[in-house]
C-alpha atoms as a PDB file:
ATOM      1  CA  UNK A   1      -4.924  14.897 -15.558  1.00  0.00           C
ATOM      2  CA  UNK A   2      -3.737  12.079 -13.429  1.00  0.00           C
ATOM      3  CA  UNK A   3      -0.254  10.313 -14.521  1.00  0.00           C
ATOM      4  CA  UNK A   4      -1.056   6.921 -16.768  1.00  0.00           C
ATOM      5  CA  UNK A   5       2.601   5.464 -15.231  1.00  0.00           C
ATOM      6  CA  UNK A   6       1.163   6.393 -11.449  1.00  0.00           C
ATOM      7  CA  UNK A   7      -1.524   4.740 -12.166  1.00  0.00           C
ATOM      8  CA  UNK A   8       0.097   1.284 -14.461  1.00  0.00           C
ATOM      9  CA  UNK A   9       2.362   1.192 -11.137  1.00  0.00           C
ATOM     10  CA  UNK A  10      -0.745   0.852  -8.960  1.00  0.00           C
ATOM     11  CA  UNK A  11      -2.147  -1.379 -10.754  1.00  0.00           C
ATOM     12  CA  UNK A  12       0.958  -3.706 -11.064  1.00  0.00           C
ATOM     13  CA  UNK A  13       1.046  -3.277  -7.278  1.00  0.00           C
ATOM     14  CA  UNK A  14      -2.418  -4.460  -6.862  1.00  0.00           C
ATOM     15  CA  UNK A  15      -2.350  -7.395  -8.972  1.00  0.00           C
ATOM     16  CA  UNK A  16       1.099  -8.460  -7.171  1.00  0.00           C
ATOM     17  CA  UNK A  17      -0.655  -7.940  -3.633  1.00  0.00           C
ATOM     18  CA  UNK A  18      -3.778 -10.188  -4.991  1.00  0.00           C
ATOM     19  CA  UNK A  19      -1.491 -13.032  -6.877  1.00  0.00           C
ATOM     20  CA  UNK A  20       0.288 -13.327  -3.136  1.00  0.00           C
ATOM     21  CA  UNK A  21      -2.672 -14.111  -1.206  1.00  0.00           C
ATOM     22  CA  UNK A  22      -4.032 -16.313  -4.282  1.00  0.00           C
ATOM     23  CA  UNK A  23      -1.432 -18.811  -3.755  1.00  0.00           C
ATOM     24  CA  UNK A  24      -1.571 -20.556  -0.591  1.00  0.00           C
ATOM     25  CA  UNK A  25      -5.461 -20.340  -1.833  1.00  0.00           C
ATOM     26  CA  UNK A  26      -4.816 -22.334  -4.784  1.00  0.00           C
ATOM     27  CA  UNK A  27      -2.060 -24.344  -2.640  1.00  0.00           C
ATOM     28  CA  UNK A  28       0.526 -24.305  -4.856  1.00  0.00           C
ATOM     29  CA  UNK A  29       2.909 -22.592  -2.732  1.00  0.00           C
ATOM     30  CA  UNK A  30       5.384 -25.332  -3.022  1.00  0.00           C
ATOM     31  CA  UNK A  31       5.266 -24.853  -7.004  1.00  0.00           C
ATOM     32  CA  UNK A  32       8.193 -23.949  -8.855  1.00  0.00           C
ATOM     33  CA  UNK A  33       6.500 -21.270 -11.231  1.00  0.00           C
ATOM     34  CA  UNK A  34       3.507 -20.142  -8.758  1.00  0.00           C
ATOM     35  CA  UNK A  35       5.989 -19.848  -5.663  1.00  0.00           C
ATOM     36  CA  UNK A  36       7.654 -17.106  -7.681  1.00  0.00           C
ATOM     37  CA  UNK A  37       3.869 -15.236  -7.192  1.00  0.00           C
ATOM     38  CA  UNK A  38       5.511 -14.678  -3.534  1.00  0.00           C
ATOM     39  CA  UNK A  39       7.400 -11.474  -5.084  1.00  0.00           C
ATOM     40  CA  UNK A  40       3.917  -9.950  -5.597  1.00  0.00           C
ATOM     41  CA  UNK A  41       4.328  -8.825  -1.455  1.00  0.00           C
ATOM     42  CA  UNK A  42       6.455  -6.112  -3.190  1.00  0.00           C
ATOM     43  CA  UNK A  43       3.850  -4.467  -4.589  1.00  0.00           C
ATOM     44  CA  UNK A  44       2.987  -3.354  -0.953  1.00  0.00           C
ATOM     45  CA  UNK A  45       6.439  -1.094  -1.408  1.00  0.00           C
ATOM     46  CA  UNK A  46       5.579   0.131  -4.877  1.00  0.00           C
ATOM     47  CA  UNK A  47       2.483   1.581  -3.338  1.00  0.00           C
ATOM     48  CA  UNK A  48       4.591   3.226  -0.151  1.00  0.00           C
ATOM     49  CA  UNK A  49       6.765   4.022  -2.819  1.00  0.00           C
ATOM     50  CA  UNK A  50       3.754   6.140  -4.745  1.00  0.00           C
ATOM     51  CA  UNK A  51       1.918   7.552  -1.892  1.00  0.00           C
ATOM     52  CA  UNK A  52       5.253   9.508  -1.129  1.00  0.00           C
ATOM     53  CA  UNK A  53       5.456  10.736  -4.948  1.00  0.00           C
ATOM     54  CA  UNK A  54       1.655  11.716  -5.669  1.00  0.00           C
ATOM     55  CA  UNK A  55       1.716  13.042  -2.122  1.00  0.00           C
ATOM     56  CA  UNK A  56       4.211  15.841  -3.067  1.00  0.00           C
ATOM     57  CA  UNK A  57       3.035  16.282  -6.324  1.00  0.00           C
ATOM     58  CA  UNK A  58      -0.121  17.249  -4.826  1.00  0.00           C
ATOM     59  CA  UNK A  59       1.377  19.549  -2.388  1.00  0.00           C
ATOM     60  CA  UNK A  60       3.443  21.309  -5.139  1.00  0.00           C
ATOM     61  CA  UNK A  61      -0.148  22.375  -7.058  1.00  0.00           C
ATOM     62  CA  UNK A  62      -0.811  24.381  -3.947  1.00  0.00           C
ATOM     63  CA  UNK A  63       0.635  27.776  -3.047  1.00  0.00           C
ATOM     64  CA  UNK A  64      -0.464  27.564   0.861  1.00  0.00           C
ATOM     65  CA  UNK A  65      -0.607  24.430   2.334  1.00  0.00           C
ATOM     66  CA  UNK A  66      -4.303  23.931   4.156  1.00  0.00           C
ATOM     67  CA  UNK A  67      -3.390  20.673   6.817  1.00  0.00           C
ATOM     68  CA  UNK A  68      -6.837  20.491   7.925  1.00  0.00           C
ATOM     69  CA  UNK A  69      -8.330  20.046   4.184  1.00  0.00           C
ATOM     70  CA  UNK A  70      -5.227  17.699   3.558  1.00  0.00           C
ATOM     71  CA  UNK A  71      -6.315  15.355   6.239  1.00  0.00           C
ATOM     72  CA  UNK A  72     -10.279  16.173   5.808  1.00  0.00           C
ATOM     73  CA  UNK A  73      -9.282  14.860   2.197  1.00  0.00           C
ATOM     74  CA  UNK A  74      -7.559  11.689   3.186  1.00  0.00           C
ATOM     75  CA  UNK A  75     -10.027  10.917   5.472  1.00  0.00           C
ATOM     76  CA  UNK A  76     -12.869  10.948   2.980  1.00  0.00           C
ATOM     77  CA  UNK A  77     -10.561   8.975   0.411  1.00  0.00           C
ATOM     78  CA  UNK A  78      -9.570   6.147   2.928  1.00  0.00           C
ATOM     79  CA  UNK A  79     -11.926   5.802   5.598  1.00  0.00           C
ATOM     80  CA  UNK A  80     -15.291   4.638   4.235  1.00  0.00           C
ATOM     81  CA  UNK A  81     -13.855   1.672   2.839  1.00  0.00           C
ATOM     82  CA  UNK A  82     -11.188   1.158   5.776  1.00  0.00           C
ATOM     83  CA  UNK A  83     -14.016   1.144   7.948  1.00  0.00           C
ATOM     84  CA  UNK A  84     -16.342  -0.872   6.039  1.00  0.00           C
ATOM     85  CA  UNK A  85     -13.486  -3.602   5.786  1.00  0.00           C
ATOM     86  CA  UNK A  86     -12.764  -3.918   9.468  1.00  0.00           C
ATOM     87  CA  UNK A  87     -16.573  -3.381  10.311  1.00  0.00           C
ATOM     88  CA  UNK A  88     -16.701  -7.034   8.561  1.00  0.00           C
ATOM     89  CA  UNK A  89     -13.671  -8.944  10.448  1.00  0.00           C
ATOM     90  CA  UNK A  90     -15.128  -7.218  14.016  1.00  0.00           C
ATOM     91  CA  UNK A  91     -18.399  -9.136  13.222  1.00  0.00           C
ATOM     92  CA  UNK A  92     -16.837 -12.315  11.863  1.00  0.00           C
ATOM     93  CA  UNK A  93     -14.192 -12.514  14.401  1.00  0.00           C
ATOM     94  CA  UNK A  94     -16.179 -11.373  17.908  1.00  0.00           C
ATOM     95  CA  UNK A  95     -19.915 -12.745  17.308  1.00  0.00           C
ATOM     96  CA  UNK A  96     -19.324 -15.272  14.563  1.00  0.00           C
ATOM     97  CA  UNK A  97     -16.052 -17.170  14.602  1.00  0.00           C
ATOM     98  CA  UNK A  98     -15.448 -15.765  18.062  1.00  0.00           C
ATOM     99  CA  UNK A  99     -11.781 -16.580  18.308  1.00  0.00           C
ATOM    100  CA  UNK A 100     -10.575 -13.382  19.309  1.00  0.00           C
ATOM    101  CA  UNK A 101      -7.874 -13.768  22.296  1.00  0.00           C
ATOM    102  CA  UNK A 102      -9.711 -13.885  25.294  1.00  0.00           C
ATOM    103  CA  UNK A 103     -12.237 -12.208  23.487  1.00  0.00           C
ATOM    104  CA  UNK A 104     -11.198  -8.801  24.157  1.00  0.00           C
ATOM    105  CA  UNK A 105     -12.586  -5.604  22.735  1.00  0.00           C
ATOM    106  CA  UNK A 106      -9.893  -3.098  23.632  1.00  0.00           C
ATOM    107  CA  UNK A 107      -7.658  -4.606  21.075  1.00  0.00           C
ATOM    108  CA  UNK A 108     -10.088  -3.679  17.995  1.00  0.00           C
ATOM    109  CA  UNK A 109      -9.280  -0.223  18.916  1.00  0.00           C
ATOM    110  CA  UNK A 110      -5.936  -0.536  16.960  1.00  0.00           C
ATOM    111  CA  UNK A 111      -8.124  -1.120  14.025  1.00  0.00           C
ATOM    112  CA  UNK A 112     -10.099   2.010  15.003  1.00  0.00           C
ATOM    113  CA  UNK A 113      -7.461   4.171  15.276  1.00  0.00           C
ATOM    114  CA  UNK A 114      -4.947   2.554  12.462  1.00  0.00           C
ATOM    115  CA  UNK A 115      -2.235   2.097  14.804  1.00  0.00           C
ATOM    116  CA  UNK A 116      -2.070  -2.015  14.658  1.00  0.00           C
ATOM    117  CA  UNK A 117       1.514  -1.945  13.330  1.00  0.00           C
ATOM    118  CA  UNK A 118       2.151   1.445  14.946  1.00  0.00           C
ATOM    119  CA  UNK A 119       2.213  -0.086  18.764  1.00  0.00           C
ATOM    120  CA  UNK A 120       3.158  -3.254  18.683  1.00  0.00           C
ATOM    121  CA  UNK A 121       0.956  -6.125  20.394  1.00  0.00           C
ATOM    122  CA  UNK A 122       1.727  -9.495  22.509  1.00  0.00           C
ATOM    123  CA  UNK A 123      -0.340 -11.637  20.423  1.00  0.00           C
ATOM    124  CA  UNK A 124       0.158 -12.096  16.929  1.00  0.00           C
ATOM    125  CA  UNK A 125      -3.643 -12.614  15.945  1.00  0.00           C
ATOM    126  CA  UNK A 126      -3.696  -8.681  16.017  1.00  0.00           C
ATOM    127  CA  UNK A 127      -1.147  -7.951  13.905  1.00  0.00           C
ATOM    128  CA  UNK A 128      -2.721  -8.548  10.102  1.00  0.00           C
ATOM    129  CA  UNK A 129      -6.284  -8.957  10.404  1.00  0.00           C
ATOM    130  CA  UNK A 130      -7.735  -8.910   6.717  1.00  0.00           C
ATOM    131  CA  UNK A 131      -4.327  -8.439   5.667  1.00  0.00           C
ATOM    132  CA  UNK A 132      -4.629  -4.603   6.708  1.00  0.00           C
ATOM    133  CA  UNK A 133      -1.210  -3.969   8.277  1.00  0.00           C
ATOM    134  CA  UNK A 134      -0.282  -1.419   5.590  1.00  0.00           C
ATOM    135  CA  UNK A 135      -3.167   0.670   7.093  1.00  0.00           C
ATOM    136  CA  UNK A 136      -1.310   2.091   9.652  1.00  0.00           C
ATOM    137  CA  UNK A 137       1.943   2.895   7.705  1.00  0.00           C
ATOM    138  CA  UNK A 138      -0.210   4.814   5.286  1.00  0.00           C
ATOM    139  CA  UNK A 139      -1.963   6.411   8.260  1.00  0.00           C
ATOM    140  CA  UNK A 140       1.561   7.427  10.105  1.00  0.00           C
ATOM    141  CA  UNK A 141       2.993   8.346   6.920  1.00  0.00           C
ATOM    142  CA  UNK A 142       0.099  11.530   6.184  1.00  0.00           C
ATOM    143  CA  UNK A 143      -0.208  12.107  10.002  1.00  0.00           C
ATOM    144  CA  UNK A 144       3.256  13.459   9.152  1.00  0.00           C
ATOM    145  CA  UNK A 145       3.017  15.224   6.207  1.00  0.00           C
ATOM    146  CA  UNK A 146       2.819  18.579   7.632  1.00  0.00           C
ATOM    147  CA  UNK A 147       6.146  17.893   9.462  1.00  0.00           C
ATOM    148  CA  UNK A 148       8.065  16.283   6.627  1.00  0.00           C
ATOM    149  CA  UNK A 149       7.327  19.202   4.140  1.00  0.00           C
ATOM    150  CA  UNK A 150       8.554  21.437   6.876  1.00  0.00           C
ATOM    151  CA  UNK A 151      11.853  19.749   6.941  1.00  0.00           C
ATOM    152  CA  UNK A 152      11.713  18.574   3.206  1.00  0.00           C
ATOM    153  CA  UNK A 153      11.791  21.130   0.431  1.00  0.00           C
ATOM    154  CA  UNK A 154      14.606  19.773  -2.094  1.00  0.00           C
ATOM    155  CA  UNK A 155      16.315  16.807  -3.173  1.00  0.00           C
ATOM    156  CA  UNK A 156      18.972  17.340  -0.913  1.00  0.00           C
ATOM    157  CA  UNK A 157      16.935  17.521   1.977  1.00  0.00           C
ATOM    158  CA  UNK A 158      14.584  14.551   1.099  1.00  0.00           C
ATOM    159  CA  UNK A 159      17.543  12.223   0.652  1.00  0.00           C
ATOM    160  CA  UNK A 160      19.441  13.068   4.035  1.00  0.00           C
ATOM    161  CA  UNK A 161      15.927  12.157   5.902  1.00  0.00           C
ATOM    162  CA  UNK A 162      15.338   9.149   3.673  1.00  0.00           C
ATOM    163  CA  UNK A 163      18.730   7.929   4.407  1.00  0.00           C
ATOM    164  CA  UNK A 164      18.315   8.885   8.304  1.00  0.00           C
ATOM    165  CA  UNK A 165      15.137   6.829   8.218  1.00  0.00           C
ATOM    166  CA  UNK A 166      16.377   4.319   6.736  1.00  0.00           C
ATOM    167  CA  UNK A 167      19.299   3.980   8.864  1.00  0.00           C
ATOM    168  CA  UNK A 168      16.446   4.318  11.858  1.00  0.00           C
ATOM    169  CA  UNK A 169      14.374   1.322  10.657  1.00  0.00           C
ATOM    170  CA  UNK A 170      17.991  -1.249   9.804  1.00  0.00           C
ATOM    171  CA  UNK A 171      18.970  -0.609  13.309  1.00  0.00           C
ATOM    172  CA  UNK A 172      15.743  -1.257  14.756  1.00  0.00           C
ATOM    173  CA  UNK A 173      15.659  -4.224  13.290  1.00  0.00           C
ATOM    174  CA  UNK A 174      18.718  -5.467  13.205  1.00  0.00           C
ATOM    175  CA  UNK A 175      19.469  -4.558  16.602  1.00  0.00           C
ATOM    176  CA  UNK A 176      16.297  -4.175  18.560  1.00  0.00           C
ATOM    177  CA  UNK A 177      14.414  -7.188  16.819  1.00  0.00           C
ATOM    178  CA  UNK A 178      11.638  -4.922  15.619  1.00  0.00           C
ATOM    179  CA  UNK A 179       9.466  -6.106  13.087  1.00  0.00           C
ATOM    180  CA  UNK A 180      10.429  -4.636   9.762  1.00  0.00           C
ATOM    181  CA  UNK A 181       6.529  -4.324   9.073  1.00  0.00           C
ATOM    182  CA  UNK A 182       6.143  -1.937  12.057  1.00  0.00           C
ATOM    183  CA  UNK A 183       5.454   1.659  10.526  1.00  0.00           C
ATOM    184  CA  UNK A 184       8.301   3.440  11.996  1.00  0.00           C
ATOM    185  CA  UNK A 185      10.025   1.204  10.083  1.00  0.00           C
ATOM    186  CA  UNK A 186       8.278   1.543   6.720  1.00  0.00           C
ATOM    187  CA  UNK A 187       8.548   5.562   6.721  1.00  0.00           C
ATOM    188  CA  UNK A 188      11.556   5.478   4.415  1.00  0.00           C
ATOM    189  CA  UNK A 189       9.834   3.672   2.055  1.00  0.00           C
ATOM    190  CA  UNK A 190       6.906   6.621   1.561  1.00  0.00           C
ATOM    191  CA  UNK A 191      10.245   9.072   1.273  1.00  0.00           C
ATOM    192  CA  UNK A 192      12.149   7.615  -1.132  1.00  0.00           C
ATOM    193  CA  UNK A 193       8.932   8.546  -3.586  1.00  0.00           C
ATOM    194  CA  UNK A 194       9.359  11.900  -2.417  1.00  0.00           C
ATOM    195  CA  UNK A 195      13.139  11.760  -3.359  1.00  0.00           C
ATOM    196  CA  UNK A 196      12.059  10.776  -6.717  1.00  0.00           C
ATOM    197  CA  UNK A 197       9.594  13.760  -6.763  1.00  0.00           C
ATOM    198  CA  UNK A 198      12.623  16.065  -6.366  1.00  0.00           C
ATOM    199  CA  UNK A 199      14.788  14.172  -8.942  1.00  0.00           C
ATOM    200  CA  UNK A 200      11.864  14.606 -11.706  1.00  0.00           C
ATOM    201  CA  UNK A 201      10.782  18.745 -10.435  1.00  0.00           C
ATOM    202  CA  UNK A 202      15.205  19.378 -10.405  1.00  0.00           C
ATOM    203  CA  UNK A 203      16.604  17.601 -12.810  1.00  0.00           C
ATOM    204  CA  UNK A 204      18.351  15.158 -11.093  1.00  0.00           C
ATOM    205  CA  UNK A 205      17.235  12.455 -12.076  1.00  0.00           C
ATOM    206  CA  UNK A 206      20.834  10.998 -13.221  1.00  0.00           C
ATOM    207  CA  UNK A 207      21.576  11.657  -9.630  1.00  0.00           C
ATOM    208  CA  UNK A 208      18.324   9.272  -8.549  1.00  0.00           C
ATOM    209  CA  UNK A 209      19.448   6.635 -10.768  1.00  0.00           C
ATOM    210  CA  UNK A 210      22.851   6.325  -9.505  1.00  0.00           C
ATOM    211  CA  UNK A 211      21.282   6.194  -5.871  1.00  0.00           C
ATOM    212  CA  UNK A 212      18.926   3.429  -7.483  1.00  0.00           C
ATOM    213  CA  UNK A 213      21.399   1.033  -9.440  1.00  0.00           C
ATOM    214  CA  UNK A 214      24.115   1.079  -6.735  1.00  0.00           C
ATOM    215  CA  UNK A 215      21.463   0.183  -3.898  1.00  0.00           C
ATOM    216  CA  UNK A 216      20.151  -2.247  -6.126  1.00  0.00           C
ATOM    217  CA  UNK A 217      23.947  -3.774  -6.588  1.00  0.00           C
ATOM    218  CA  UNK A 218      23.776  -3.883  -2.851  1.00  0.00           C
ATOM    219  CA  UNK A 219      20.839  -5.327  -1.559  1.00  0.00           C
ATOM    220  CA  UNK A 220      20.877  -7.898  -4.484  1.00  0.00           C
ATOM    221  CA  UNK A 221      24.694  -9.009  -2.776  1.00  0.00           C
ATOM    222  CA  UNK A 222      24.228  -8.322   0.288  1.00  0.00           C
ATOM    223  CA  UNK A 223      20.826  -9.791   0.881  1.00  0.00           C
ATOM    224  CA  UNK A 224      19.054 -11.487  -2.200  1.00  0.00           C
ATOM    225  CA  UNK A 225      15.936 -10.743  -4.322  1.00  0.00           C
ATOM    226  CA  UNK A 226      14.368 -11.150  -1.727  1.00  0.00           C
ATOM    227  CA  UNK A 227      14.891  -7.986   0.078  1.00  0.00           C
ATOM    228  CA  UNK A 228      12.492  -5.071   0.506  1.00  0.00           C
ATOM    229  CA  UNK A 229      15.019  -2.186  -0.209  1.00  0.00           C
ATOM    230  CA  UNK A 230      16.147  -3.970  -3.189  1.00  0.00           C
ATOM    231  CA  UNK A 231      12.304  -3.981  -4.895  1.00  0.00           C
ATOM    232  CA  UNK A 232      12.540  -0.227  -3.958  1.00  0.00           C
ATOM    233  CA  UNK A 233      15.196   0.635  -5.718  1.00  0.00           C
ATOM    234  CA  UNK A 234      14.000  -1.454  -9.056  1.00  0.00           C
ATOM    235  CA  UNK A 235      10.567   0.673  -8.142  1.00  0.00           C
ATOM    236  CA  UNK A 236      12.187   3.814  -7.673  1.00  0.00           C
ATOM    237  CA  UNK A 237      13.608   3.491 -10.785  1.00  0.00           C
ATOM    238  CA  UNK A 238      10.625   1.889 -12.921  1.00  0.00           C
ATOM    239  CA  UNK A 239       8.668   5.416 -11.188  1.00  0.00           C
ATOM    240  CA  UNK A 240      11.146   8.156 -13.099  1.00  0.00           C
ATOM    241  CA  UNK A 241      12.065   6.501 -16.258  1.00  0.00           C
ATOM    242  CA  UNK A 242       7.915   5.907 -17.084  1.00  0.00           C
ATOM    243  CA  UNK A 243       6.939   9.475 -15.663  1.00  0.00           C
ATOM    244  CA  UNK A 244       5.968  10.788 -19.673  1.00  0.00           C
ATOM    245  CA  UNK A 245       4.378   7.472 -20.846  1.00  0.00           C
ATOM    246  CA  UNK A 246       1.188   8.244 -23.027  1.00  0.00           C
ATOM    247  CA  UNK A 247      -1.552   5.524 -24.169  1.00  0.00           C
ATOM    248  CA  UNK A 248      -3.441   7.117 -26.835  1.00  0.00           C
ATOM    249  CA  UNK A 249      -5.836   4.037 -27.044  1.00  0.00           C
ATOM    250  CA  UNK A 250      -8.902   5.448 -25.718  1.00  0.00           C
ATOM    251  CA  UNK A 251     -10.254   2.377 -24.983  1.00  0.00           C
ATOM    252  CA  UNK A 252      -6.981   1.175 -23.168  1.00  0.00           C
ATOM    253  CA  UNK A 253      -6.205   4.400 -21.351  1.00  0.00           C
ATOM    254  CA  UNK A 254     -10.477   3.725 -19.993  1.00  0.00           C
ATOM    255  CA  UNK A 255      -9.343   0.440 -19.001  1.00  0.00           C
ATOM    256  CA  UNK A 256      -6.277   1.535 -17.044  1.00  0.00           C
ATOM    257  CA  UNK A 257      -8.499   4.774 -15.551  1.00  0.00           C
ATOM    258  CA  UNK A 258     -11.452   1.574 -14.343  1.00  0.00           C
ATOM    259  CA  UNK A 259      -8.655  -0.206 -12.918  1.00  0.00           C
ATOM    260  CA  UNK A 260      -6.880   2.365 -10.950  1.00  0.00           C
ATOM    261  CA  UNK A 261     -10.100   3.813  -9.610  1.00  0.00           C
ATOM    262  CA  UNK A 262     -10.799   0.553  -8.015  1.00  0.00           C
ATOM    263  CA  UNK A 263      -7.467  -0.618  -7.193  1.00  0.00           C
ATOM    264  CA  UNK A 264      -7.612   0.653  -3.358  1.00  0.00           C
ATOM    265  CA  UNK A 265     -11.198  -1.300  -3.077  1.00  0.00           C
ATOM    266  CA  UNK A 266      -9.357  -4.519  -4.538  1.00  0.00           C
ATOM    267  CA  UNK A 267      -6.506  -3.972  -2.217  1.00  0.00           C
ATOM    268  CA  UNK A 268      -8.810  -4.026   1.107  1.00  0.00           C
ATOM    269  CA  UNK A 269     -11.767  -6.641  -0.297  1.00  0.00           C
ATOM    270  CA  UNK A 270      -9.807  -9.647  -1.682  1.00  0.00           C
ATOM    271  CA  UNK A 271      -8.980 -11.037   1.558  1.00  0.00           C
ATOM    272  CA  UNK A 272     -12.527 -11.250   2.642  1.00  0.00           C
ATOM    273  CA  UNK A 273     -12.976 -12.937  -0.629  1.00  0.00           C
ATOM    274  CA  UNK A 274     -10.006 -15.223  -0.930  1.00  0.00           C
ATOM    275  CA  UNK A 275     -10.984 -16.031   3.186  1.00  0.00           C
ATOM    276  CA  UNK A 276     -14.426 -17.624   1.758  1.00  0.00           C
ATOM    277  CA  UNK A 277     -13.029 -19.565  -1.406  1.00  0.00           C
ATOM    278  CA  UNK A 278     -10.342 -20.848   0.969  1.00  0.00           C
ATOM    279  CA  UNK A 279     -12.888 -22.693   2.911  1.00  0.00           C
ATOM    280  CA  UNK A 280     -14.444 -24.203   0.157  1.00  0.00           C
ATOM    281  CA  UNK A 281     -11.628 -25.972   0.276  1.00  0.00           C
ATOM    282  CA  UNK A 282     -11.762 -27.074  -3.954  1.00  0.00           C
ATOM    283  CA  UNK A 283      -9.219 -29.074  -5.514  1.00  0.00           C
ATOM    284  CA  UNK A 284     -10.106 -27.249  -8.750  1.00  0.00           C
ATOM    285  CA  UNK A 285      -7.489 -24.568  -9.120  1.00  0.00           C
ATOM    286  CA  UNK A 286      -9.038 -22.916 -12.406  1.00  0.00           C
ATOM    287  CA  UNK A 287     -11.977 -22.846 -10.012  1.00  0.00           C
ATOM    288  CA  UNK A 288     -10.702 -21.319  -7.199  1.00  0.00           C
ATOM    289  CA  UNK A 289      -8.977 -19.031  -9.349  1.00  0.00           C
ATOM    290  CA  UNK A 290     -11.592 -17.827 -11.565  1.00  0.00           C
ATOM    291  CA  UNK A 291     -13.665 -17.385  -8.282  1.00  0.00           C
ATOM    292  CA  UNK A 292     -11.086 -15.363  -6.569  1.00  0.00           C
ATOM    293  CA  UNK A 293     -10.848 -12.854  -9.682  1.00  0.00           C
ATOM    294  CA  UNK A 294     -14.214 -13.129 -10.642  1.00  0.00           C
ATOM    295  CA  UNK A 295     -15.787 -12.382  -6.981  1.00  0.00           C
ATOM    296  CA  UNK A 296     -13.338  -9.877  -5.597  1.00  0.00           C
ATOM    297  CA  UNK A 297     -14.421  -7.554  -9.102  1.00  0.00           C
ATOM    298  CA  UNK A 298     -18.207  -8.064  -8.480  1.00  0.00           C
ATOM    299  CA  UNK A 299     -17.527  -7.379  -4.811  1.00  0.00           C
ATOM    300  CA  UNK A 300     -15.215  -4.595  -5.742  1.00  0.00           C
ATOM    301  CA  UNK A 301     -17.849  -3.201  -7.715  1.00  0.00           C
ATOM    302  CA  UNK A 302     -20.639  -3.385  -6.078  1.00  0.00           C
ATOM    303  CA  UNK A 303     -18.952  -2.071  -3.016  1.00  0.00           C
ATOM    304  CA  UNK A 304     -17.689   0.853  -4.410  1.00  0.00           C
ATOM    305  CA  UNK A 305     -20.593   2.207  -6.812  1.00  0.00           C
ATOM    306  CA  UNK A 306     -22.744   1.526  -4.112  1.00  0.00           C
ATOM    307  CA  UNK A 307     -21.589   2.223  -0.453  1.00  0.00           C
ATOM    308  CA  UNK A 308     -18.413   3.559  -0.762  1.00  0.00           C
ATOM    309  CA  UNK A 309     -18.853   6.544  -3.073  1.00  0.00           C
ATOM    310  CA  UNK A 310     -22.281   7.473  -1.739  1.00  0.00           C
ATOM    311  CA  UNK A 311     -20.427   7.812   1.622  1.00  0.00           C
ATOM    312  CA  UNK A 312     -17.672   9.895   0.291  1.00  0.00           C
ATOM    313  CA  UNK A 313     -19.864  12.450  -1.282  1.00  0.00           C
ATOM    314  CA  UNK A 314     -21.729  12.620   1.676  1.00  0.00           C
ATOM    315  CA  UNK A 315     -18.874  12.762   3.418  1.00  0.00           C
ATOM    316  CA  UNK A 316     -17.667  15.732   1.394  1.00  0.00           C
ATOM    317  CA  UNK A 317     -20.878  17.729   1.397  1.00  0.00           C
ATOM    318  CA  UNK A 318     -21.509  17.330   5.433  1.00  0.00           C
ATOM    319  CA  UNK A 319     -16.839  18.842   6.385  1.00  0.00           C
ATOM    320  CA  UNK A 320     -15.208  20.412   2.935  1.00  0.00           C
END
């Protein structure tokens, strides 16, 4: 039975990622009330943040740990669509809009391989296409799954290497003038779930929220609202305290199951949407708006009843 707060959080997470690329489409970025829509680019932490948690709860359901089913499994969850996606910008970027640097096809092969924010490029056209950089700290992050539960087994444990990451990724950045979005750099993120894991299965969670409210007290003085580590604490916290929330609605609980199922297919397809109603170039916000919602879910749908699951269950049949 899948968690109802796991899945509220992903949602949230979604809707924040969706409401920050909405606003420069609506161009109301300089707007007192929408400009606050900018804190949605947290929700790309919340979801590091939950990958680490429902990773390990899915490892502690299993007695012997199988790696090549784990990564047979995430291949067939994030793939299709991953592929699909970039599939799309390859065509509109090299044949269509052809504005590709130099026009180059040895550079789509980050895409290929999810490493675009795993080696770092010269130009920064490669960096976010379709607004997929989180790709390859999600790839990184279950490439090393079988090495972090080696070395991470209790709360203890998953705290020192949180903390060691973290300390990894501030003085990469602070020092070396690495780009905070580069996955190395993002790996503490995906732990600090997997802290939280430890402080729900050991009862320590008074111990997590300590951890939580004086990082919070911080970041907030030390570097404003603004600050990634900050919304990670707030997260971390917002994680334990909902973990035995129960909606008894049916019809609600459906709702929330719809959403969550599609929230990874919203995630990766709103770009390509927002891209188009961008260059309509409308002065009608309510327009632009109701476009953006209402043709990322008929995409979203579509897409995913359609091509996406077909190719998972084929997927499944041909290498579980």
């Amino acid at each position: 039975m899948k968690k109802q707060n796991i899945q509220l959080l992903r949602i949230i997470a979604c809707f924040g990622v969706f409401a920050v690329h909405m606003v420069p489409v609506l161009g109301v970025e300089q707007s007192s009330v929408w400009s606050k829509m900018g804190y949605g680019s947290k929700g790309v932490y919340l979801f590091f943040l939950i990958s680490g948690f429902v990773t390990y709860v899915s490892l502690d359901k299993t007695e012997e740990f199988n790696w090549v089913k784990y990564y047979q499994g995430r291949m067939i969850r994030i793939l299709p669509l991953y592929y699909l996606v970039i599939l799309y910008w390859f065509i509109l970027h090299q044949y269509i809009l052809c504005d590709t640097p130099g026009g180059v096809y040895s550079e789509w092969l980050r895409y290929a391989f999810l490493v675009n924010k795993t080696l770092p490029s010269s130009d920064d056209f490669w960096a976010n296409i379709g607004a997929t950089w989180t790709m390859s700290s999600f790839a990184l992050f279950y490439v090393l799954v079988p090495v972090i539960r080696k070395f991470v087994q209790t709360f203890k444990s998953a705290l020192t290497v949180w903390l060691g990451l973290f300390i990894i990724s501030e003085i990469l950045v602070r020092f070396f003038t690495v780009d905070e979005a580069m996955s190395i750099c993002c790996l503490h993120y995906f732990l600090f779930g997997i802290v939280a894991f430890y402080a729900v299965k050991e009862g320590k969670k008074d111990s997590y929220f300590l951890i939580c409210e004086l990082g919070t007290l911080l970041f907030l003085f030390l570097r404003g609202t603004w600050n990634n580590t900050f919304w990670l604490m707030i997260f971390g916290v917002l994680l334990v305290t909902t973990e035995k929330i129960s909606i008894r609605n049916t019809r609600i609980a459906r709702l929330i199951d719809i959403l969550d199922e599609h929230s990874y297919d919203v995630y990766l397809i709103h770009p390509i949407i927002l891209e188009w109603i961008s260059k309509l170039a409308s002065d009608n916000q309510g327009l632009c708006l109701g476009a953006g919602i209402l043709g990322t879910a008929l995409t979203v749908i579509i897409v995913h009843n359609l091509i996406e699951k077909p190719l998972q269950h084929k997927l499944t049949a041909l290498i579980m």
